[in-house]
PDB file of N, CA and C in Angstrom:
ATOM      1  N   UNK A   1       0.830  -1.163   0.000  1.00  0.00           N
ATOM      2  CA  UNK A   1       0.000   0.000   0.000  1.00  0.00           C
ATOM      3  C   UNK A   1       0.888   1.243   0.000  1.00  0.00           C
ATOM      4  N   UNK A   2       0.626   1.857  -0.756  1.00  0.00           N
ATOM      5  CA  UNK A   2       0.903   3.680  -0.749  1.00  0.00           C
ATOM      6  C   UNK A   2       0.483   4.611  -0.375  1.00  0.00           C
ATOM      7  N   UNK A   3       0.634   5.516   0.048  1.00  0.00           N
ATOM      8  CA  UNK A   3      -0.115   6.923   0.100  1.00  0.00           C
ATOM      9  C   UNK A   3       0.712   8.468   0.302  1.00  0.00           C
ATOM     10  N   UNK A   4       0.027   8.785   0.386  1.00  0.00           N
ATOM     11  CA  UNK A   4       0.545  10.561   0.313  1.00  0.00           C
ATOM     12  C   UNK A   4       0.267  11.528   0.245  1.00  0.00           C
ATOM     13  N   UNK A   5       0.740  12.162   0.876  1.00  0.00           N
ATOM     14  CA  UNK A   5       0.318  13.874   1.542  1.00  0.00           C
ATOM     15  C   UNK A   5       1.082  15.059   1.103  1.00  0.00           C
ATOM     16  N   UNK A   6       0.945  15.617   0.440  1.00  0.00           N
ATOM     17  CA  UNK A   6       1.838  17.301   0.236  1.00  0.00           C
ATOM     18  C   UNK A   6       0.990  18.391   0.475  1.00  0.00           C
ATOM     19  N   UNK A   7       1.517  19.448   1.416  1.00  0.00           N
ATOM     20  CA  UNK A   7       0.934  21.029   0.992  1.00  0.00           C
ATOM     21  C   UNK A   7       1.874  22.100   0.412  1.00  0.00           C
ATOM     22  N   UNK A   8       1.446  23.219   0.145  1.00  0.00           N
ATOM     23  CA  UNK A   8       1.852  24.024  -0.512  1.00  0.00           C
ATOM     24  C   UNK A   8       1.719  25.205  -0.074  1.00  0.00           C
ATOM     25  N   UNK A   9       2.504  25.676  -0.276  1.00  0.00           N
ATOM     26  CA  UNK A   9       2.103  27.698  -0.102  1.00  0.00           C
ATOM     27  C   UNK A   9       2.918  28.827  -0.970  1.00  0.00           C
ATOM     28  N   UNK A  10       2.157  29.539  -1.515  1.00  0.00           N
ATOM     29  CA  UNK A  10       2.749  30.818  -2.347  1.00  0.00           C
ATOM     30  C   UNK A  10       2.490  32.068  -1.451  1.00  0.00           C
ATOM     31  N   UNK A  11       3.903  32.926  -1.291  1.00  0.00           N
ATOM     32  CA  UNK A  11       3.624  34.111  -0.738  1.00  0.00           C
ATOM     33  C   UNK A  11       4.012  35.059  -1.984  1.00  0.00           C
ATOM     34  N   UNK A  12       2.662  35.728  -2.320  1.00  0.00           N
ATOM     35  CA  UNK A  12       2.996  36.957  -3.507  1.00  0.00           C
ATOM     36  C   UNK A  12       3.948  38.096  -3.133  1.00  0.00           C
ATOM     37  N   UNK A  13       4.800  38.440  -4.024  1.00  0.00           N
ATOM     38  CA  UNK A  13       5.977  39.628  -3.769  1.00  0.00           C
ATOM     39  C   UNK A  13       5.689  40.544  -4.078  1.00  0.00           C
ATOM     40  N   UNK A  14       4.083  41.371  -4.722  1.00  0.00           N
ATOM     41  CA  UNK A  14       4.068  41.867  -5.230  1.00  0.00           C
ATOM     42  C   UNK A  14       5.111  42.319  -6.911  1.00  0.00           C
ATOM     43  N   UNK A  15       5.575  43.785  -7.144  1.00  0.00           N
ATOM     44  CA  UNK A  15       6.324  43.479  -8.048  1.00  0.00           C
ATOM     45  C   UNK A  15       7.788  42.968  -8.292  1.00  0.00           C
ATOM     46  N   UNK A  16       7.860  41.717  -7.246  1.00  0.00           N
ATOM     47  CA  UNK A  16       9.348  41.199  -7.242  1.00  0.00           C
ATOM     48  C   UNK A  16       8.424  39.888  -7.150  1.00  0.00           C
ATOM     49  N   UNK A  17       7.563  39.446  -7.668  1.00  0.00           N
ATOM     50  CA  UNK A  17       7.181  38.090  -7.995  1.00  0.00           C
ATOM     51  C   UNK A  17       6.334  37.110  -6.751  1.00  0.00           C
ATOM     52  N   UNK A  18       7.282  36.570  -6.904  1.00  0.00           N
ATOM     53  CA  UNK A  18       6.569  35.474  -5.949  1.00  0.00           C
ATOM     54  C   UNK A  18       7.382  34.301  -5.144  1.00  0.00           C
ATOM     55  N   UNK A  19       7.021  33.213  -3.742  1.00  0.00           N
ATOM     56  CA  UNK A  19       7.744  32.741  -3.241  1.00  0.00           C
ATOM     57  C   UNK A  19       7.010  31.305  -3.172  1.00  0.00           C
ATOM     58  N   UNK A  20       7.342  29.855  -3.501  1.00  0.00           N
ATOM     59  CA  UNK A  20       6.556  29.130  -3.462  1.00  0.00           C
ATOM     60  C   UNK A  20       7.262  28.141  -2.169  1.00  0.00           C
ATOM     61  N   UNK A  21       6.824  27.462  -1.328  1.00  0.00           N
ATOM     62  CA  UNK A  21       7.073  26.608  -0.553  1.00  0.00           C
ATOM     63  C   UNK A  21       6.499  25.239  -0.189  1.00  0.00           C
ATOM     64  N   UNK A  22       7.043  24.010  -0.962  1.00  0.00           N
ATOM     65  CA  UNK A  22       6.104  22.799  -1.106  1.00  0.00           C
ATOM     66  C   UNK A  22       6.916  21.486   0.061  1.00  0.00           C
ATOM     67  N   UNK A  23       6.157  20.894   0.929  1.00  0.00           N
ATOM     68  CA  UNK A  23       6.500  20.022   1.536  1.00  0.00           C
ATOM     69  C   UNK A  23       5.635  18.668   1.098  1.00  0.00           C
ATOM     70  N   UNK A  24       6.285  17.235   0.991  1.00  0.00           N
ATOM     71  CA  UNK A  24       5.466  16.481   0.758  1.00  0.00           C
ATOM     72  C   UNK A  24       5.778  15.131   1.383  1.00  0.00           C
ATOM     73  N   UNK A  25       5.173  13.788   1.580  1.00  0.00           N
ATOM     74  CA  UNK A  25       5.559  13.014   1.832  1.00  0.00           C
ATOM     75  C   UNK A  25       4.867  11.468   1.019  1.00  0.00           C
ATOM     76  N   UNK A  26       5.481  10.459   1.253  1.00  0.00           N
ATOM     77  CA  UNK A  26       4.571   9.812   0.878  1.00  0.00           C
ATOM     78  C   UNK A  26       5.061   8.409   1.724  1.00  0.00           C
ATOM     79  N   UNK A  27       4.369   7.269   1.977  1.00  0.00           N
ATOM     80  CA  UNK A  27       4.299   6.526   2.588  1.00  0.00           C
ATOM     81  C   UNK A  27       4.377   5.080   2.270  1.00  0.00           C
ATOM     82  N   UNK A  28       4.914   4.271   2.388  1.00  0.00           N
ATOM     83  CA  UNK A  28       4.726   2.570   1.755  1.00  0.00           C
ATOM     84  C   UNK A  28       4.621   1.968   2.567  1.00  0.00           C
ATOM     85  N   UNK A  29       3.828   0.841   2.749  1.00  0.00           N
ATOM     86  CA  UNK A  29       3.972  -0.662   4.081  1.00  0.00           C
ATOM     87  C   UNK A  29       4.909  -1.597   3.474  1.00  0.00           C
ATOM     88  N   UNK A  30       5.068  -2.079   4.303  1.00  0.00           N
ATOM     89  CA  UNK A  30       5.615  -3.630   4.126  1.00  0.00           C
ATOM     90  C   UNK A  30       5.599  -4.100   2.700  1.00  0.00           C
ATOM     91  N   UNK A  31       6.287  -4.415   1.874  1.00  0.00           N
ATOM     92  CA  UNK A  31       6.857  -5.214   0.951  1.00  0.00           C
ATOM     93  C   UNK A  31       7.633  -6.535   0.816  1.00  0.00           C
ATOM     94  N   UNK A  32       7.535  -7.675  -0.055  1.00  0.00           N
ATOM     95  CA  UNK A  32       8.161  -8.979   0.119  1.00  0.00           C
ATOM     96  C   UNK A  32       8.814  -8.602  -1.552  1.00  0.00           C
ATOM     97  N   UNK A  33      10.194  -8.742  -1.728  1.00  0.00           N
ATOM     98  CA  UNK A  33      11.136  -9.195  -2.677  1.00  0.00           C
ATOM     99  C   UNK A  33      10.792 -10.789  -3.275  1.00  0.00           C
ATOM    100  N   UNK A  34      10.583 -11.701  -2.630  1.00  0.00           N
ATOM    101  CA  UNK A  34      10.735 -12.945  -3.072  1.00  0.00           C
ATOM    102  C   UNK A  34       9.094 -13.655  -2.633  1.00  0.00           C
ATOM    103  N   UNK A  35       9.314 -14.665  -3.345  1.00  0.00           N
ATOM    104  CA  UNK A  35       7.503 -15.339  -3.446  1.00  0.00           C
ATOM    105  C   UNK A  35       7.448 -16.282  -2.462  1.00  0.00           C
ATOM    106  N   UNK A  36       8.701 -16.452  -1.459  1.00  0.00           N
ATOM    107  CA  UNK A  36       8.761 -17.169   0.245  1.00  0.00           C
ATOM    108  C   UNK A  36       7.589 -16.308   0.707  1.00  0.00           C
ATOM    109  N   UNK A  37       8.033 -14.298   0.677  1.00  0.00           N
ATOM    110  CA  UNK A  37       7.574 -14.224   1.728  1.00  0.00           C
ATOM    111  C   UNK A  37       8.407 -14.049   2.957  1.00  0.00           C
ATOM    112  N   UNK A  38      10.098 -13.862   2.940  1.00  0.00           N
ATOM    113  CA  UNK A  38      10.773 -14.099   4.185  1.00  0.00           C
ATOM    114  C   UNK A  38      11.226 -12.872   4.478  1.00  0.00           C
ATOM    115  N   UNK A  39      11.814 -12.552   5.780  1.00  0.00           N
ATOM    116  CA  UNK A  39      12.179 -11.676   6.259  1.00  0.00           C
ATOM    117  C   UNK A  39      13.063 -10.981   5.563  1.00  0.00           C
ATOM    118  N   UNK A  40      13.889 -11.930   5.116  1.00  0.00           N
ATOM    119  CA  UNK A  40      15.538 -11.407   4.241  1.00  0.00           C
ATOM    120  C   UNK A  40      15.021 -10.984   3.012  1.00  0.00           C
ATOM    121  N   UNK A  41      14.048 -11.211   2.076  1.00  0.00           N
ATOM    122  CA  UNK A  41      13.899 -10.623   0.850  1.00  0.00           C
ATOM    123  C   UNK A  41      12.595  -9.677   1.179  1.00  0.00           C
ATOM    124  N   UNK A  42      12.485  -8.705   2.619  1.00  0.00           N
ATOM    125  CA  UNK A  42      11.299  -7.972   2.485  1.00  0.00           C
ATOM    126  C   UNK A  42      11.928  -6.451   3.171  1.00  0.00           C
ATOM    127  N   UNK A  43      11.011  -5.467   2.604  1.00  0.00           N
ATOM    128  CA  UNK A  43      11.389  -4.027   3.151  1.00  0.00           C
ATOM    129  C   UNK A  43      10.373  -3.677   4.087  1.00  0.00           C
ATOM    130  N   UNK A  44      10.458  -3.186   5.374  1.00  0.00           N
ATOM    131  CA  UNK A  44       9.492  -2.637   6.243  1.00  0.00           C
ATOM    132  C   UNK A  44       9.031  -1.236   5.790  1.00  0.00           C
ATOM    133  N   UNK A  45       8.106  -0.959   5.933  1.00  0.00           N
ATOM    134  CA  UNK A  45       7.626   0.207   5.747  1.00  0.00           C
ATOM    135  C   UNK A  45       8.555   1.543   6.018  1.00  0.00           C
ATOM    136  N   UNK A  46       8.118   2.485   4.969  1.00  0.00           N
ATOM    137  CA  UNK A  46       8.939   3.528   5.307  1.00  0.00           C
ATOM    138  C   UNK A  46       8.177   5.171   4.758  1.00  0.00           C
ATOM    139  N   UNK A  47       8.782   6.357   5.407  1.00  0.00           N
ATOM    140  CA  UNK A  47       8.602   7.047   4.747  1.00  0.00           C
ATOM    141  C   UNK A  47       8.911   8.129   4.161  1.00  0.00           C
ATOM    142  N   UNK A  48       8.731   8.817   3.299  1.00  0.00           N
ATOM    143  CA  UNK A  48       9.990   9.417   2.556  1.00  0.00           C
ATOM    144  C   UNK A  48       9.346  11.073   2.090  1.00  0.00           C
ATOM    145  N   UNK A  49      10.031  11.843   2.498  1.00  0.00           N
ATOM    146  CA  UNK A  49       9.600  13.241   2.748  1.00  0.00           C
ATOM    147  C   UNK A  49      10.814  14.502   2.092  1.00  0.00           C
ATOM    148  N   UNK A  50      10.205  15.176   1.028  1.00  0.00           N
ATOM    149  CA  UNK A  50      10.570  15.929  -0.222  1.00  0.00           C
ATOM    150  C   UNK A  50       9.817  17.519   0.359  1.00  0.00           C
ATOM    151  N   UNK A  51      10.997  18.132   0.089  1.00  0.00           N
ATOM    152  CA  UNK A  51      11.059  19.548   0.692  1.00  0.00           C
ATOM    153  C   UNK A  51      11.061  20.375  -0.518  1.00  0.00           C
ATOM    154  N   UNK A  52      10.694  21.590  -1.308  1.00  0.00           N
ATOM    155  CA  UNK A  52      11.141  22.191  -1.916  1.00  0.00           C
ATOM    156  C   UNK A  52      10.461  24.258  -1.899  1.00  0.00           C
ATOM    157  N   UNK A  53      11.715  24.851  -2.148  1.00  0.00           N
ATOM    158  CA  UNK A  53      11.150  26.122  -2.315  1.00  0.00           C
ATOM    159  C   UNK A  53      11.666  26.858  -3.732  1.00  0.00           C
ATOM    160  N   UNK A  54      10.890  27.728  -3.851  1.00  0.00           N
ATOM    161  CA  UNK A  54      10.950  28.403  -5.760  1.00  0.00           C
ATOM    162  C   UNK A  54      10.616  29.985  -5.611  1.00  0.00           C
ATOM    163  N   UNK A  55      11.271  30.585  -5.998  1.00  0.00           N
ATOM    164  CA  UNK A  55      10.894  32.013  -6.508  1.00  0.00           C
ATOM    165  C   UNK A  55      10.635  32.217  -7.774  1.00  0.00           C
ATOM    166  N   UNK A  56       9.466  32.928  -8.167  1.00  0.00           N
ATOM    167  CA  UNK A  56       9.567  33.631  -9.757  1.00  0.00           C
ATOM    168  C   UNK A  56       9.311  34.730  -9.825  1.00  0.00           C
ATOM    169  N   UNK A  57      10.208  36.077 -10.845  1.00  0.00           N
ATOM    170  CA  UNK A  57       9.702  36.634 -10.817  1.00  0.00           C
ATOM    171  C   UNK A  57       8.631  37.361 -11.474  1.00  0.00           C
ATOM    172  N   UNK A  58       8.603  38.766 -11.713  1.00  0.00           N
ATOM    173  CA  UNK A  58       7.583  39.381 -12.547  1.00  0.00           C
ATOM    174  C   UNK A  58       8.425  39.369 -13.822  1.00  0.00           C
ATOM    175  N   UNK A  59       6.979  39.257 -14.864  1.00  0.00           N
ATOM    176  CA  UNK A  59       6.121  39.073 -14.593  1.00  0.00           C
ATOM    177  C   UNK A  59       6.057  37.373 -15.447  1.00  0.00           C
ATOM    178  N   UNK A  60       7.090  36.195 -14.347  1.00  0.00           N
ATOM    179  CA  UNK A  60       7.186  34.810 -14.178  1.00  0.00           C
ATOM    180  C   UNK A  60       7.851  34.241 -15.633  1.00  0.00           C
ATOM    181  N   UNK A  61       8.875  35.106 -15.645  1.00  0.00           N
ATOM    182  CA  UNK A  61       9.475  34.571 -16.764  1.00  0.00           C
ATOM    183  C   UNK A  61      10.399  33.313 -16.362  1.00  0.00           C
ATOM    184  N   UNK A  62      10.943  33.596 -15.060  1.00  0.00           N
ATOM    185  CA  UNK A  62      12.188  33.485 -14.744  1.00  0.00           C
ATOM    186  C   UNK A  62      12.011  32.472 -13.381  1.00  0.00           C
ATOM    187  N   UNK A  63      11.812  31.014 -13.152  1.00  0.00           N
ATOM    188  CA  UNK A  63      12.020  30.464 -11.452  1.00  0.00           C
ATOM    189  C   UNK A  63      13.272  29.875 -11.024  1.00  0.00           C
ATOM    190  N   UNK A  64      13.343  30.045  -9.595  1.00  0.00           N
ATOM    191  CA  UNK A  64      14.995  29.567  -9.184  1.00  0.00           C
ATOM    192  C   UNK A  64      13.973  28.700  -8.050  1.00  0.00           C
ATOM    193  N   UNK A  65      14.481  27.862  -8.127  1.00  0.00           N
ATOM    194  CA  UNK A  65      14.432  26.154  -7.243  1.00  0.00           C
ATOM    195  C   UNK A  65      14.815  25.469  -6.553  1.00  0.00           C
ATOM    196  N   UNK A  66      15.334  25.358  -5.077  1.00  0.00           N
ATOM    197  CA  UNK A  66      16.084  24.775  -4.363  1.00  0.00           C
ATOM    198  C   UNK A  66      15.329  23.618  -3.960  1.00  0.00           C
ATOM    199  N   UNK A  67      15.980  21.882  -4.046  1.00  0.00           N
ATOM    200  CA  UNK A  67      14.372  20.849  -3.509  1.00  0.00           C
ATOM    201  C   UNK A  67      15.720  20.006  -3.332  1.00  0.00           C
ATOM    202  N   UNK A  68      14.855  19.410  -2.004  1.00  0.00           N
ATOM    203  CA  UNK A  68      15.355  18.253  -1.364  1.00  0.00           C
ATOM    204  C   UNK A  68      14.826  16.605  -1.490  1.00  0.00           C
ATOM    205  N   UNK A  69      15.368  16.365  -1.784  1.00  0.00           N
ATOM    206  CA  UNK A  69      14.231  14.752  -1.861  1.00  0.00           C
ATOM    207  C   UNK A  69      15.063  13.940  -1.188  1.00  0.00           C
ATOM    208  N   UNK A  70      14.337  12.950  -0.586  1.00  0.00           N
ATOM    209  CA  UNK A  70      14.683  12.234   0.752  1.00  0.00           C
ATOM    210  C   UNK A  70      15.207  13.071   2.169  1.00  0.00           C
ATOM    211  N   UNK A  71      14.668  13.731   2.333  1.00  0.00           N
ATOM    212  CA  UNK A  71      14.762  14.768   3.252  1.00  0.00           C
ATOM    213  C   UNK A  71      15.205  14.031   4.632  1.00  0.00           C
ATOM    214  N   UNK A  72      14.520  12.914   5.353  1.00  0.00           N
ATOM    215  CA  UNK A  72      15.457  13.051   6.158  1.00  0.00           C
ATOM    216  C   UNK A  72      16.522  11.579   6.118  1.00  0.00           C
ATOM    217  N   UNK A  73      17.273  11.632   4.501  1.00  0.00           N
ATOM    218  CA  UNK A  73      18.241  10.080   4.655  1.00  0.00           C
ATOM    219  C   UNK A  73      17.411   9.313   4.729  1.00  0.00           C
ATOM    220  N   UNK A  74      16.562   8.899   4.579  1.00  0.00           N
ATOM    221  CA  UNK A  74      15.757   7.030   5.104  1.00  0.00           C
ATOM    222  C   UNK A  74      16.444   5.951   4.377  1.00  0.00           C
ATOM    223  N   UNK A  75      17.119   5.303   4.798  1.00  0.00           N
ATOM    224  CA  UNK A  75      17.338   4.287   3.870  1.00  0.00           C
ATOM    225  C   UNK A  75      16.514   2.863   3.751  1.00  0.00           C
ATOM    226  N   UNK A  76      16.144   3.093   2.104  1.00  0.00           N
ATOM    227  CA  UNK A  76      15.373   2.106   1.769  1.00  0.00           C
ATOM    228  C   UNK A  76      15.795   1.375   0.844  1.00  0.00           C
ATOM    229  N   UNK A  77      14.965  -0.250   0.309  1.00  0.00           N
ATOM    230  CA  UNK A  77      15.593  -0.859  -0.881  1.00  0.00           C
ATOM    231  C   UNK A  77      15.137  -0.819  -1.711  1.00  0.00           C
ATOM    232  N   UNK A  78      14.732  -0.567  -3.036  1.00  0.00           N
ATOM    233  CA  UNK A  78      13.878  -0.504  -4.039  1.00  0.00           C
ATOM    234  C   UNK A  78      13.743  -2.679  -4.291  1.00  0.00           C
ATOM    235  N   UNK A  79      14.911  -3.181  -4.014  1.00  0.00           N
ATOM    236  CA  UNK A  79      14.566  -4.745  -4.344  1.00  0.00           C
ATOM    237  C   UNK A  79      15.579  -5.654  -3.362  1.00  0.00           C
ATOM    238  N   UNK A  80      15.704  -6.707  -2.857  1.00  0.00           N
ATOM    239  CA  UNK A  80      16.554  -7.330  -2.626  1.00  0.00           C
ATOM    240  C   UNK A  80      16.037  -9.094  -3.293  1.00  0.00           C
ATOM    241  N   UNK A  81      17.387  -9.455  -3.245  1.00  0.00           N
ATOM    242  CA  UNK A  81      17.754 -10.533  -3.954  1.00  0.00           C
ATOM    243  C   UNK A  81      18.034 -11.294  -2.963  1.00  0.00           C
ATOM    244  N   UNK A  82      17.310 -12.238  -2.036  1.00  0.00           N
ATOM    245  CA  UNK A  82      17.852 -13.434  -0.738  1.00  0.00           C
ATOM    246  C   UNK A  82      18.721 -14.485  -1.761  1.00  0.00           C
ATOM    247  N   UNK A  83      19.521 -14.963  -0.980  1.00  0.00           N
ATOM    248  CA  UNK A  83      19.774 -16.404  -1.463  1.00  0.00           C
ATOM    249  C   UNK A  83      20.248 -17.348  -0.306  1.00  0.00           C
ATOM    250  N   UNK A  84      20.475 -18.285  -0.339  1.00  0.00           N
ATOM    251  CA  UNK A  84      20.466 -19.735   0.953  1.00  0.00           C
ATOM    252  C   UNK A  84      21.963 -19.752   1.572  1.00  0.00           C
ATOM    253  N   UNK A  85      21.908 -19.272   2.699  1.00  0.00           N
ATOM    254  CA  UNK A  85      23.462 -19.636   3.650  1.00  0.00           C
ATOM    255  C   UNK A  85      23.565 -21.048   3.206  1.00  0.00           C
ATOM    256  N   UNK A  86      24.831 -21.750   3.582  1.00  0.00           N
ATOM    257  CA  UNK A  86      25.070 -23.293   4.021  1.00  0.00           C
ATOM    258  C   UNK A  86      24.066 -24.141   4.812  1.00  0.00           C
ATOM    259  N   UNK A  87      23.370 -23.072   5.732  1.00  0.00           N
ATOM    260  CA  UNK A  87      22.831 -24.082   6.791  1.00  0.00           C
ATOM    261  C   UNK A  87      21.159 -23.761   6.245  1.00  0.00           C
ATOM    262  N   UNK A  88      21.115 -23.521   5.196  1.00  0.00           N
ATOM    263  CA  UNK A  88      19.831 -23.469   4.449  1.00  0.00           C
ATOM    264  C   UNK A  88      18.726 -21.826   4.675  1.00  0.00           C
ATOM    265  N   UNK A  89      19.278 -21.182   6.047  1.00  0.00           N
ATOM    266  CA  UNK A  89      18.666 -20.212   5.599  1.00  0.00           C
ATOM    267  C   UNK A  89      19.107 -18.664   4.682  1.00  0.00           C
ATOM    268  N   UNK A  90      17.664 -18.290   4.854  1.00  0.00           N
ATOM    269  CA  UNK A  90      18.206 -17.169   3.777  1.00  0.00           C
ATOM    270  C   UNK A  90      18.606 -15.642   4.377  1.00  0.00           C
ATOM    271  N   UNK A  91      19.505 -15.091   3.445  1.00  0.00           N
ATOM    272  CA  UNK A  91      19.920 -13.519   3.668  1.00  0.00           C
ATOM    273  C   UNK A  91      20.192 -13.060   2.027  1.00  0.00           C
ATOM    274  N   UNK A  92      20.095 -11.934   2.509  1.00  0.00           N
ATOM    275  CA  UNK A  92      20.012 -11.215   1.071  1.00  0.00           C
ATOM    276  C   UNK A  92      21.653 -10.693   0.789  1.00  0.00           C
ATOM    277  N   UNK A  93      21.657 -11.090  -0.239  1.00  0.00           N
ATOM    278  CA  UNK A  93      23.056 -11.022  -0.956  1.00  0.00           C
ATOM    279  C   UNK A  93      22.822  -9.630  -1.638  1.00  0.00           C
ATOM    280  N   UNK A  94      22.062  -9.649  -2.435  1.00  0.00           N
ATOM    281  CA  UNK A  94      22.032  -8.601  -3.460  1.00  0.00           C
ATOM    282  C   UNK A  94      20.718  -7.420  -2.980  1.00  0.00           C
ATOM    283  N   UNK A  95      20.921  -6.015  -3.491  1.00  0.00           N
ATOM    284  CA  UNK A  95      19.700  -5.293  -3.432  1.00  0.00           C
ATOM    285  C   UNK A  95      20.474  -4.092  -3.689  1.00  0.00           C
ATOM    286  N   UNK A  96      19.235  -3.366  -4.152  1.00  0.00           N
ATOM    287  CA  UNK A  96      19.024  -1.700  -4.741  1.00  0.00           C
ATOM    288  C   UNK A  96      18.491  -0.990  -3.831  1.00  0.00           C
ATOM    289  N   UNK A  97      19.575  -0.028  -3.215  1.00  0.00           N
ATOM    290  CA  UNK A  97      19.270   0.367  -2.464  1.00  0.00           C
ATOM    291  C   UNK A  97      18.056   2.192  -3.267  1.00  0.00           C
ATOM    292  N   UNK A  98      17.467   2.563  -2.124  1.00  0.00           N
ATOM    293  CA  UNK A  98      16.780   3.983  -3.245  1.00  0.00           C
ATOM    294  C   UNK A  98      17.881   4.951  -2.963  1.00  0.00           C
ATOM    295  N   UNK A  99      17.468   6.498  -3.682  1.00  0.00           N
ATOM    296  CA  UNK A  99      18.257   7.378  -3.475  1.00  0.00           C
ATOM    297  C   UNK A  99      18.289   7.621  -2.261  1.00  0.00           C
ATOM    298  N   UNK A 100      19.749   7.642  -1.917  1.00  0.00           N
ATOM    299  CA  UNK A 100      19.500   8.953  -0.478  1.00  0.00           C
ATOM    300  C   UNK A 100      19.399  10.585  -0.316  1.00  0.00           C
ATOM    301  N   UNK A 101      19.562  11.451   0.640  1.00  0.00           N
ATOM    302  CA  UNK A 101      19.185  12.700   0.266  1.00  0.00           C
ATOM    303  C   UNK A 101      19.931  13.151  -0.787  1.00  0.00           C
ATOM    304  N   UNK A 102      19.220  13.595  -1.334  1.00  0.00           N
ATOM    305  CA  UNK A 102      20.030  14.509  -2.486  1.00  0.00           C
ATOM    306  C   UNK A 102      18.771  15.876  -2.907  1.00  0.00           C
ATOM    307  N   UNK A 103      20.321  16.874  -3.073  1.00  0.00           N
ATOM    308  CA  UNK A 103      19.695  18.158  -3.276  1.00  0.00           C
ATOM    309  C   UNK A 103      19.545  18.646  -4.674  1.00  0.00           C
ATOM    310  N   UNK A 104      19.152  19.605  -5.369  1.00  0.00           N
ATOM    311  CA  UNK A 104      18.834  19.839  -6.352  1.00  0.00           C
ATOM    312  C   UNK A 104      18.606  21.497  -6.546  1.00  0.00           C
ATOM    313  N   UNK A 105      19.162  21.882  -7.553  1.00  0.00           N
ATOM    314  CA  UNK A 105      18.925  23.586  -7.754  1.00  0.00           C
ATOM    315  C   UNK A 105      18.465  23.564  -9.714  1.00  0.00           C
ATOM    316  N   UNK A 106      17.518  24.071  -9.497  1.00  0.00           N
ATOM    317  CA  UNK A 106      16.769  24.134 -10.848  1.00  0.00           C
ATOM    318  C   UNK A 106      16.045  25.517 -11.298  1.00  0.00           C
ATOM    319  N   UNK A 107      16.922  26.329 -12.218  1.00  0.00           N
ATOM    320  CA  UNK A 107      16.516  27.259 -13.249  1.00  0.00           C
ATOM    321  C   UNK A 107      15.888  27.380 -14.121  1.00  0.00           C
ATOM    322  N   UNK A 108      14.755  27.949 -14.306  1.00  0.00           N
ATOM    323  CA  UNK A 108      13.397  27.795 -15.363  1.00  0.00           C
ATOM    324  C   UNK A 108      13.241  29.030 -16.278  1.00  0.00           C
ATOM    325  N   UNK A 109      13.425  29.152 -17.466  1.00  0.00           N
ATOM    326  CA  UNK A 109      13.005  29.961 -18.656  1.00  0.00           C
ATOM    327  C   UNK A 109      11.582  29.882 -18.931  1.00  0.00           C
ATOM    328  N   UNK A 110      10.620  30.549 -18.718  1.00  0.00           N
ATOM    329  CA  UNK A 110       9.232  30.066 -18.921  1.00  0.00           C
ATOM    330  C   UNK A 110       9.427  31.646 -20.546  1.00  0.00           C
ATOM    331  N   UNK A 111       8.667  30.710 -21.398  1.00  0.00           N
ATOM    332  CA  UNK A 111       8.267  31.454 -22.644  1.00  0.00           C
ATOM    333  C   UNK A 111       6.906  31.673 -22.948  1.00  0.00           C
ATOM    334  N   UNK A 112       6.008  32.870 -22.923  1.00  0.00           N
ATOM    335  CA  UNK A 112       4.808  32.974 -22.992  1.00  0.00           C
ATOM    336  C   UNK A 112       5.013  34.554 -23.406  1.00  0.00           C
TER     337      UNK A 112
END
């Protein structure tokens, strides 16, 4: 299961534009990697929370973008791969882990 929540807010600058401020999150349960079903090929729930703020100005030609995604580090796996110790049980050898925080600065030309 998924879900997710973001709000938003714009504070107008009058004639120096505008200020946008977006927080969001979103949520996953429990996941199984493998068709056991076992502990070693499954991800516990997690959740993962994306920050971002934007200015544009007049009259919005122009936005500057600072955004965070994975805001606070969570580390998660997008997959793991179990396979069988010697003594028959399993641990995961292999897996993808997701991004961790990473920041982002993004410049916008809007043409109208």
């Amino acid at each position: 299961m998924e879900s997710g929540l973001g709000t938003q807010y714009t504070q107008e600058l009058g004639d120096a534009g505008s200020l946008t401020a977006r927080l969001d999150a979103a949520y996953r349960s429990l996941v199984y990697f493998n068709l056991a079903n076992t502990p070693a090929g499954a991800q516990s729930g997690y959740t993962l929370a994306n920050a971002r703020i934007s200015g544009t100005n007049q009259p919005e030609r122009w936005t500057l973008a600072v955004e965070i995604a994975n805001l606070t580090n969570k580390l998660y796996y997008l997959t793991k791969t179990p396979a069988l110790n010697a003594d028959g049980s399993l641990f995961p050898v292999n897996g993808t882990p997701g991004v961790p925080r990473t920041g982002f600065v993004t410049i916008e030309r809007h043409f109208h």
